[in-house]
C-alpha atoms as a PDB file:
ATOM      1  CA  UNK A   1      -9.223 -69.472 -47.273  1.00  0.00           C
ATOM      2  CA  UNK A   2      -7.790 -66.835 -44.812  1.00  0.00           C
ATOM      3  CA  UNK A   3      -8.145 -66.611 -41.156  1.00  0.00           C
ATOM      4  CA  UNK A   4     -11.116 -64.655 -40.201  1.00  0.00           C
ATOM      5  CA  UNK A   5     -10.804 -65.843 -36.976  1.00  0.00           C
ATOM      6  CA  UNK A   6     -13.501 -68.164 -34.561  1.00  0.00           C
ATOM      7  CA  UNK A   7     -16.207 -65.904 -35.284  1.00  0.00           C
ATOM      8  CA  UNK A   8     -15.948 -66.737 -38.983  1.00  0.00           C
ATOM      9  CA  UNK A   9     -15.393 -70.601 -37.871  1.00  0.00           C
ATOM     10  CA  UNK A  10     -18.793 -70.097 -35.765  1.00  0.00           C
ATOM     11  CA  UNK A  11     -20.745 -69.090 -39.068  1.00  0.00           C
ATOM     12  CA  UNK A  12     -19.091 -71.148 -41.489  1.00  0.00           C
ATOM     13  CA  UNK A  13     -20.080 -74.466 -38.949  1.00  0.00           C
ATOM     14  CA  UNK A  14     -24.164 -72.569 -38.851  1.00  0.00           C
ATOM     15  CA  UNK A  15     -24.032 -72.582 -42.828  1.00  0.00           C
ATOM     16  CA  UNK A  16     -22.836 -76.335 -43.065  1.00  0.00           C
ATOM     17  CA  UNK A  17     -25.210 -77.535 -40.075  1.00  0.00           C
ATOM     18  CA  UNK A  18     -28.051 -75.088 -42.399  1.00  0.00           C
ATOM     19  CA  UNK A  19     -27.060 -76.540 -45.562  1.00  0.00           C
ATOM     20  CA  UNK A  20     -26.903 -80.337 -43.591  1.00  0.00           C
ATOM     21  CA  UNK A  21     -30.842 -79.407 -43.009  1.00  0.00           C
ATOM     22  CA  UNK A  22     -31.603 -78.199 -46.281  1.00  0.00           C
ATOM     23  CA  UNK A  23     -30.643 -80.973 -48.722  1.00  0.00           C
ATOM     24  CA  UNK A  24     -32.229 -83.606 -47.407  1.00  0.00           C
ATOM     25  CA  UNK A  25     -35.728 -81.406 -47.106  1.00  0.00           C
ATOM     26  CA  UNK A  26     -35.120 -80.823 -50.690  1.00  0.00           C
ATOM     27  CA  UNK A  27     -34.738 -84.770 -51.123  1.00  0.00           C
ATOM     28  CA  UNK A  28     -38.170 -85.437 -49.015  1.00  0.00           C
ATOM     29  CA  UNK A  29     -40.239 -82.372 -51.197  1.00  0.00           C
ATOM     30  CA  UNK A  30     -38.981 -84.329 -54.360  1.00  0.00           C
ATOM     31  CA  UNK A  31     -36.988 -81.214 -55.820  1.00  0.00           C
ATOM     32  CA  UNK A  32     -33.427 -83.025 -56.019  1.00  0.00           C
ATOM     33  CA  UNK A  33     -32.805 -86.763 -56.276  1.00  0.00           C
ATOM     34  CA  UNK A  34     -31.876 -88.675 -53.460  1.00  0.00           C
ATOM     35  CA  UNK A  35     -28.689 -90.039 -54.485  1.00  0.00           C
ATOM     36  CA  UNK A  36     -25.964 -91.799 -52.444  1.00  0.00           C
ATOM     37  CA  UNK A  37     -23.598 -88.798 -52.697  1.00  0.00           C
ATOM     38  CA  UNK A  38     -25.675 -86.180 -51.885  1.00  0.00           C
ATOM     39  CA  UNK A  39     -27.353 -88.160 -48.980  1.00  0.00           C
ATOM     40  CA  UNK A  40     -23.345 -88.627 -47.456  1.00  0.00           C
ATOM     41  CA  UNK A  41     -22.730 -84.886 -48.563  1.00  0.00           C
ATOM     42  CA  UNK A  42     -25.741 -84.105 -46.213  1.00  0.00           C
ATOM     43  CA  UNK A  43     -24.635 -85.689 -43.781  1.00  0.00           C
ATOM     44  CA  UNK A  44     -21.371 -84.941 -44.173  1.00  0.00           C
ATOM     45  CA  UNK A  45     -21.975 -81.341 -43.546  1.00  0.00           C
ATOM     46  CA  UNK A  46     -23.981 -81.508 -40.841  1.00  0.00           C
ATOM     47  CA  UNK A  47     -21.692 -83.373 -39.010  1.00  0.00           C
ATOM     48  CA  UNK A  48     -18.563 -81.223 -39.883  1.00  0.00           C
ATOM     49  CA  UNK A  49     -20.468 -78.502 -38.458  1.00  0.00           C
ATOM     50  CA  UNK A  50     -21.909 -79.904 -35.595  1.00  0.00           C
ATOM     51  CA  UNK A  51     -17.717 -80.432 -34.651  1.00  0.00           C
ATOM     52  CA  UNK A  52     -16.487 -77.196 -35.915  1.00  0.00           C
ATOM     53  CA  UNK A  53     -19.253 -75.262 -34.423  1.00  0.00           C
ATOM     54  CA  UNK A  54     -18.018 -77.549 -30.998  1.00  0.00           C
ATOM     55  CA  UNK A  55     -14.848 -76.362 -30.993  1.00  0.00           C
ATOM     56  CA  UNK A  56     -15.010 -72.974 -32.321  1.00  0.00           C
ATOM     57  CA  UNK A  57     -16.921 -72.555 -29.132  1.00  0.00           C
ATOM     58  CA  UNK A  58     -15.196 -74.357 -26.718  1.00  0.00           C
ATOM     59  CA  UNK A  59     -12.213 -71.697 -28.306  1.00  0.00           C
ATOM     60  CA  UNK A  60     -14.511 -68.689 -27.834  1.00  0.00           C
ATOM     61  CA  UNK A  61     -15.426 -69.573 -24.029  1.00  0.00           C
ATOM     62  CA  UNK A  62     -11.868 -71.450 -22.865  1.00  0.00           C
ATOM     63  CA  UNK A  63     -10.253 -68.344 -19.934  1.00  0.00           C
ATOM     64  CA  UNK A  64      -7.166 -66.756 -21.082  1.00  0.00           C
ATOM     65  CA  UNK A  65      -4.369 -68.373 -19.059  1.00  0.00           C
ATOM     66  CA  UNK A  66      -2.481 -65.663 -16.934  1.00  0.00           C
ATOM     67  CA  UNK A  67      -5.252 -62.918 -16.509  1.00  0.00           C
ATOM     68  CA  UNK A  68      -5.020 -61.586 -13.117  1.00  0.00           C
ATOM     69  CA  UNK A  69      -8.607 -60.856 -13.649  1.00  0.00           C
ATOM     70  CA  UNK A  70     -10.163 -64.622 -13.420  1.00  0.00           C
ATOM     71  CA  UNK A  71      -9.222 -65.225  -9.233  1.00  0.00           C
END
């Protein structure tokens, strides 16, 4: 995967926390089995982007050391 930068970190953490949400409604509506693996890939996802969203915008806000501009 290349570097798109934290912008592309920001929506690649929203489609894992999305795709967190969307499996297990899937599981509860009956349309995929509830399995142990996709249960841990659920959460799994959800969590990695709940951290990577974290950081990528704790990256985004953090000031630019040295800018005249933040006294």
């Amino acid at each position: 995967m290349s570097h798109r930068g934290p912008r592309g970190l920001l929506l690649l953490a929203i489609a894992f926390m999305v795709i967190g949400v969307v499996l297990p409604f899937l599981m509860v509506l009956g349309i995929l089995a509830p399995t142990f693996a996709l249960c841990f890939l659920s959460f799994a996802l959800s969590l990695g982007g709940i951290i990577l969203g974290l950081v990528t915008t704790a990256h985004l806000v953090r000031p630019k050391r040295g800018d005249p501009d933040q006294d």
